[in-house]
C-alpha atoms as a PDB file:
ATOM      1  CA  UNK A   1     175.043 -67.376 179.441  1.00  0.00           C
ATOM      2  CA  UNK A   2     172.635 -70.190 178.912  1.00  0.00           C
ATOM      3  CA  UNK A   3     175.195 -72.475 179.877  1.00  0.00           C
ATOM      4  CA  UNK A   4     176.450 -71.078 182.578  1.00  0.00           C
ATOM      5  CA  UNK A   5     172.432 -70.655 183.971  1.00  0.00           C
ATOM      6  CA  UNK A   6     171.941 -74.350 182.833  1.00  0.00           C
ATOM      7  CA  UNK A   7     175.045 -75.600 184.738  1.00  0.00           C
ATOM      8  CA  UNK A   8     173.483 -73.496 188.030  1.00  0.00           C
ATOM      9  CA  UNK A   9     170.275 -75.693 187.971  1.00  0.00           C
ATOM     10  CA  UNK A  10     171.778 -78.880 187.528  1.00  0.00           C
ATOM     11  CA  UNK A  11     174.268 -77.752 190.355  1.00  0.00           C
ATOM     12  CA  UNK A  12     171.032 -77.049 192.774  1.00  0.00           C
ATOM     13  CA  UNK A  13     169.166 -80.426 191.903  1.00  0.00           C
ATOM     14  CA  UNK A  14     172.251 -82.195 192.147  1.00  0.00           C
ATOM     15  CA  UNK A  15     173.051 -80.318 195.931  1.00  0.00           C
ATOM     16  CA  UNK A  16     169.053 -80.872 196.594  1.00  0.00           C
ATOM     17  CA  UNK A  17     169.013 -84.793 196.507  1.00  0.00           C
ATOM     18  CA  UNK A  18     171.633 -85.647 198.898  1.00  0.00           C
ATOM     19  CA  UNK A  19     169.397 -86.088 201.796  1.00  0.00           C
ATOM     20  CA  UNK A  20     170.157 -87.351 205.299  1.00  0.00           C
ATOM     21  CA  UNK A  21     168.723 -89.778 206.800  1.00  0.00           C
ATOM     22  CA  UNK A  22     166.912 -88.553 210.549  1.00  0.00           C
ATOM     23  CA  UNK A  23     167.585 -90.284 213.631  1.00  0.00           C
ATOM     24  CA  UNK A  24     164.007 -91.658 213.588  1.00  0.00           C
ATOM     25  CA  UNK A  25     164.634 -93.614 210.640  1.00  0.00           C
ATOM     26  CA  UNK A  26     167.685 -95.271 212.017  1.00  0.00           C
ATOM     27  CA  UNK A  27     167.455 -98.677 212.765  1.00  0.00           C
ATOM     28  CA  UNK A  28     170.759 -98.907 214.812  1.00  0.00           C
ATOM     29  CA  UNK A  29     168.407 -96.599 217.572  1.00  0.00           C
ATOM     30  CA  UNK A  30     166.400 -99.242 218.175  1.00  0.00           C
ATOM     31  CA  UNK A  31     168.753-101.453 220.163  1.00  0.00           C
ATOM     32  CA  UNK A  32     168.655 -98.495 222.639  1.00  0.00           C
ATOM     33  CA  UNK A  33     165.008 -98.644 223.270  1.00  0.00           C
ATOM     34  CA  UNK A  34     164.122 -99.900 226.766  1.00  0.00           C
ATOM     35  CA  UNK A  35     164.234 -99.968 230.773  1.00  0.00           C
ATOM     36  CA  UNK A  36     167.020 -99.477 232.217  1.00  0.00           C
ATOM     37  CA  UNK A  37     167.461-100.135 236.096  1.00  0.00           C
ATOM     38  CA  UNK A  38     169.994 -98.224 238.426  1.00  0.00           C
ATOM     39  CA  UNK A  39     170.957 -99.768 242.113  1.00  0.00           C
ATOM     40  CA  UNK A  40     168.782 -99.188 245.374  1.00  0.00           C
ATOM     41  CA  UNK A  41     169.145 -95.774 247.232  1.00  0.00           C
ATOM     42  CA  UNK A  42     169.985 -93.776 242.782  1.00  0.00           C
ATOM     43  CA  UNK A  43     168.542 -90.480 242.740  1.00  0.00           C
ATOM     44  CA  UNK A  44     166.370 -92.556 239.962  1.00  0.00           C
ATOM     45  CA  UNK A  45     164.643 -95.763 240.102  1.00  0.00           C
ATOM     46  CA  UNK A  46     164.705 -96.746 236.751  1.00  0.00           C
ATOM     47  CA  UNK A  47     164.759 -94.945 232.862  1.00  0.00           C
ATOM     48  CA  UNK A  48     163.229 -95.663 229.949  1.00  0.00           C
ATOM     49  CA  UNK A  49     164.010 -94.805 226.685  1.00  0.00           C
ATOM     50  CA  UNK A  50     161.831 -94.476 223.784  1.00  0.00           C
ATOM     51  CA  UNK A  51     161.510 -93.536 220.169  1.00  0.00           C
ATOM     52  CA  UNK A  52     158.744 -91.135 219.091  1.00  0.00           C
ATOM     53  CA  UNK A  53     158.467 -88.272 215.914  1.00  0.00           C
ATOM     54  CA  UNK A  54     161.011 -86.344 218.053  1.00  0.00           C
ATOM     55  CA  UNK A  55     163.894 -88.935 218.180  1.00  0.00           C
ATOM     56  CA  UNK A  56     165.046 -91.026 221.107  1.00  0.00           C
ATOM     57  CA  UNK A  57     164.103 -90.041 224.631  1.00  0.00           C
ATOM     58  CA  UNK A  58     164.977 -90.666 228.278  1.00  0.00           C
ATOM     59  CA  UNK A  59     161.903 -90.439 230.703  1.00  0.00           C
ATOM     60  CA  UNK A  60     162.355 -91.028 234.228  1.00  0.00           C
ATOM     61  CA  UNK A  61     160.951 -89.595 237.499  1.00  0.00           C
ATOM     62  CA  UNK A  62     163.072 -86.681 237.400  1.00  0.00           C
ATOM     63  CA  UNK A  63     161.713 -85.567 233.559  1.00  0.00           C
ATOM     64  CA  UNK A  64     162.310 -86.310 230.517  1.00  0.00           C
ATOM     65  CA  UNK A  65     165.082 -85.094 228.191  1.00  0.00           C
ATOM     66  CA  UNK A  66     166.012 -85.945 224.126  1.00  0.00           C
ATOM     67  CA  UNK A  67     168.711 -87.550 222.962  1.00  0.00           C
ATOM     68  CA  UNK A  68     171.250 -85.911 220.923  1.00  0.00           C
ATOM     69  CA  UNK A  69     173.384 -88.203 219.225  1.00  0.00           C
ATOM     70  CA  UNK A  70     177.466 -88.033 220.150  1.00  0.00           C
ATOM     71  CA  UNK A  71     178.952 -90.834 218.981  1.00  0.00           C
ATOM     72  CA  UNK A  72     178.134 -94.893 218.194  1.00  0.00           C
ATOM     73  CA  UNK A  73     177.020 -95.171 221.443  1.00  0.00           C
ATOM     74  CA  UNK A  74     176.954 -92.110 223.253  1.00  0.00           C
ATOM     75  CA  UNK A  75     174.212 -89.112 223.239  1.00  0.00           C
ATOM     76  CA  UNK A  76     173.923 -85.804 225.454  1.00  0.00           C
ATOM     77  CA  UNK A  77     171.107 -85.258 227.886  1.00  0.00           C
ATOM     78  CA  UNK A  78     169.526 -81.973 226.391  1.00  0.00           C
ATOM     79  CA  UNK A  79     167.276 -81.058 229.455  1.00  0.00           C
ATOM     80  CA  UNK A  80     170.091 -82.133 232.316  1.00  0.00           C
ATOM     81  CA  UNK A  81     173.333 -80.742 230.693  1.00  0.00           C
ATOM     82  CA  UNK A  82     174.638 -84.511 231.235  1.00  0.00           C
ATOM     83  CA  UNK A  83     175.827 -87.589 228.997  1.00  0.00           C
ATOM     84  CA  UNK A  84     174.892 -91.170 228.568  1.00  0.00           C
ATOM     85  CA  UNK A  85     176.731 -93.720 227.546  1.00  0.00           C
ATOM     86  CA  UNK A  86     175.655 -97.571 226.196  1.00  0.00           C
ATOM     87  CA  UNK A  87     177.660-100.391 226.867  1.00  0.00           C
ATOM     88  CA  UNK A  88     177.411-103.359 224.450  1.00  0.00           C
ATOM     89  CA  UNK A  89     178.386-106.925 225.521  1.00  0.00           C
ATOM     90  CA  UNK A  90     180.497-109.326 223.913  1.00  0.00           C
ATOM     91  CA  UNK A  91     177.690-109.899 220.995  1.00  0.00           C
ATOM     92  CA  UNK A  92     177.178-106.345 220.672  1.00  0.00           C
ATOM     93  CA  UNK A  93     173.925-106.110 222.508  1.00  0.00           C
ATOM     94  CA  UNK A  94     172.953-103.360 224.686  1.00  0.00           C
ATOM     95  CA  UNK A  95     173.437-104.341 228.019  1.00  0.00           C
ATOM     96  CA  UNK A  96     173.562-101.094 230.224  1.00  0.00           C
ATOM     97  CA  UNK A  97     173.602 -97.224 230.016  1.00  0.00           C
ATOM     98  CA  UNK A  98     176.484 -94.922 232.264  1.00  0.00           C
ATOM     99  CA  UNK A  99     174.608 -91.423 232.738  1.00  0.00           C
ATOM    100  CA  UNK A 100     176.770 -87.967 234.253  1.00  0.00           C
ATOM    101  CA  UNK A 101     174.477 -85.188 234.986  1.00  0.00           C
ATOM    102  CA  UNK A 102     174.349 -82.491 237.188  1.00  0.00           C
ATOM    103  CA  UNK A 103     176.780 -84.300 239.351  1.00  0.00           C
ATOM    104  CA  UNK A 104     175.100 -87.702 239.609  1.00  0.00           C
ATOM    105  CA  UNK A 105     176.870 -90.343 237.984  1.00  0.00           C
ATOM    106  CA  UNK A 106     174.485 -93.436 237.508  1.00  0.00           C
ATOM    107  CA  UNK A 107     174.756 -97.062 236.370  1.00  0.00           C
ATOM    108  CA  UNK A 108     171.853 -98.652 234.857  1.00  0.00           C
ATOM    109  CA  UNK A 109     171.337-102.499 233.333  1.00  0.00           C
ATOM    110  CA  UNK A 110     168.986-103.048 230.860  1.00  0.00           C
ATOM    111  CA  UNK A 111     165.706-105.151 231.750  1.00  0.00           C
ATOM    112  CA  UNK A 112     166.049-108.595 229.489  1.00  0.00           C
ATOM    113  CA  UNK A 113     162.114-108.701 227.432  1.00  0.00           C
ATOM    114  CA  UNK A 114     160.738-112.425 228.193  1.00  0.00           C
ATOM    115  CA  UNK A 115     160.528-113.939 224.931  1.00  0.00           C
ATOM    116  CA  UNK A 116     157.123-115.223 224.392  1.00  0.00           C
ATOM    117  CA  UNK A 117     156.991-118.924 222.462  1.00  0.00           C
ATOM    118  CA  UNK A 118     153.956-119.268 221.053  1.00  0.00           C
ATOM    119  CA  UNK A 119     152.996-122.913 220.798  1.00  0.00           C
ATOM    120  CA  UNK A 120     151.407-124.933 218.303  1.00  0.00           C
ATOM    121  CA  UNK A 121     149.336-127.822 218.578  1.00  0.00           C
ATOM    122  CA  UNK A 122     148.156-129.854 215.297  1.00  0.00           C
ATOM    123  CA  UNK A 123     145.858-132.330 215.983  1.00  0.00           C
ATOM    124  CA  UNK A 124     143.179-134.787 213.869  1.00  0.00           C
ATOM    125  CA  UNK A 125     139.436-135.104 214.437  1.00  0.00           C
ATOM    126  CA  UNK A 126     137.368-138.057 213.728  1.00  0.00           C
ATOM    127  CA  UNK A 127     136.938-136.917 210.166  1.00  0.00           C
ATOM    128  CA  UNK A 128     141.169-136.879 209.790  1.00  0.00           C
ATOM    129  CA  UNK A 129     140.649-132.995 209.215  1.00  0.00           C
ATOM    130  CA  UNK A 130     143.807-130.659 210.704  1.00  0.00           C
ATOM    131  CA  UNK A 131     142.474-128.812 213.419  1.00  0.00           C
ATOM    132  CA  UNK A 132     145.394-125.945 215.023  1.00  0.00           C
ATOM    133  CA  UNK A 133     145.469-124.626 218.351  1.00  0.00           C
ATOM    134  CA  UNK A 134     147.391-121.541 219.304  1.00  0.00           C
ATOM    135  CA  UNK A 135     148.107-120.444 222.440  1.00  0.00           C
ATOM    136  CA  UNK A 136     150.801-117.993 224.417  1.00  0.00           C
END
C-alpha cells in the first residue's frame, strides 16, 4: 500500500513540473510587434500590434482584439471572428500581415524602425586627457 501511495506522489510531482511556456514569454512574438500599414481608401488606416500581460494584440481604429496563436505565423482575431496572417521575407523577417474578417480582406506592410547610430567622438584636451562626446 505504501508503495503504491508513494508511486502516486512521485507520479503528481513528476505530472506537476512539466510546465508550458505562455505566449508572453516567447521570444519568437516579438518579431510580430509593430505598425503595420494597409493601402489608401482600407476600412483601416493602419494596425499595431503589441505585447502586454495579456499576450499579443491588434489595436486599430476599429478596436482592438487578442491574438490567439494558429500556427508559426498565423493567429485568429478573437473580437472580429477573422484571421491574420505574417509574411516573412527571404531572411525571415516580418515584412507584412494578410487579415480576413468580417468580410474585409486587408494587406498591410510593416513600417521599417529608423535605426538610430549613435556617434562617438574621442577627442584630447590640452592636458592629453580623453574627453567623449555622445550624441544621437
Amino acid at each position: 500500500m505504501l508503495a503504491l501511495l508513494t508511486g502516486t506522489i512521485c507520479s503528481l510531482q513528476a505530472q506537476s513540473n512539466n510546465t508550458v511556456t505562455p505566449a508572453t514569454q516567447d521570444t519568437a512574438v516579438t518579431a510580430f510587434i509593430g505598425k503595420y500599414t494597409f493601402p489608401d481608401g482600407s476600412v483601416v488606416e493602419a494596425v499595431e500590434v503589441k505585447l502586454d500581460s495579456t499576450g499579443l494584440n491588434m489595436i486599430s481604429d476599429a478596436g482592438t482584439s487578442v491574438l490567439q496563436k494558429l500556427g508559426v505565423d498565423s493567429f485568429a482575431l478573437v473580437s472580429f471572428q477573422g484571421t491574420a496572417v505574417f509574411k516573412r521575407d527571404e531572411n525571415n523577417k516580418v515584412k507584412m500581415v494578410v487579415i480576413d474578417a468580417m468580410g474585409y480582406h486587408l494587406e498591410g506592410k510593416k513600417e521599417e524602425k529608423e535605426a538610430v547610430t549613435p556617434s562617438v567622438t574621442l577627442w584630447y584636451n590640452s592636458d592629453k586627457k580623453a574627453n567623449i562626446t555622445h550624441s544621437k
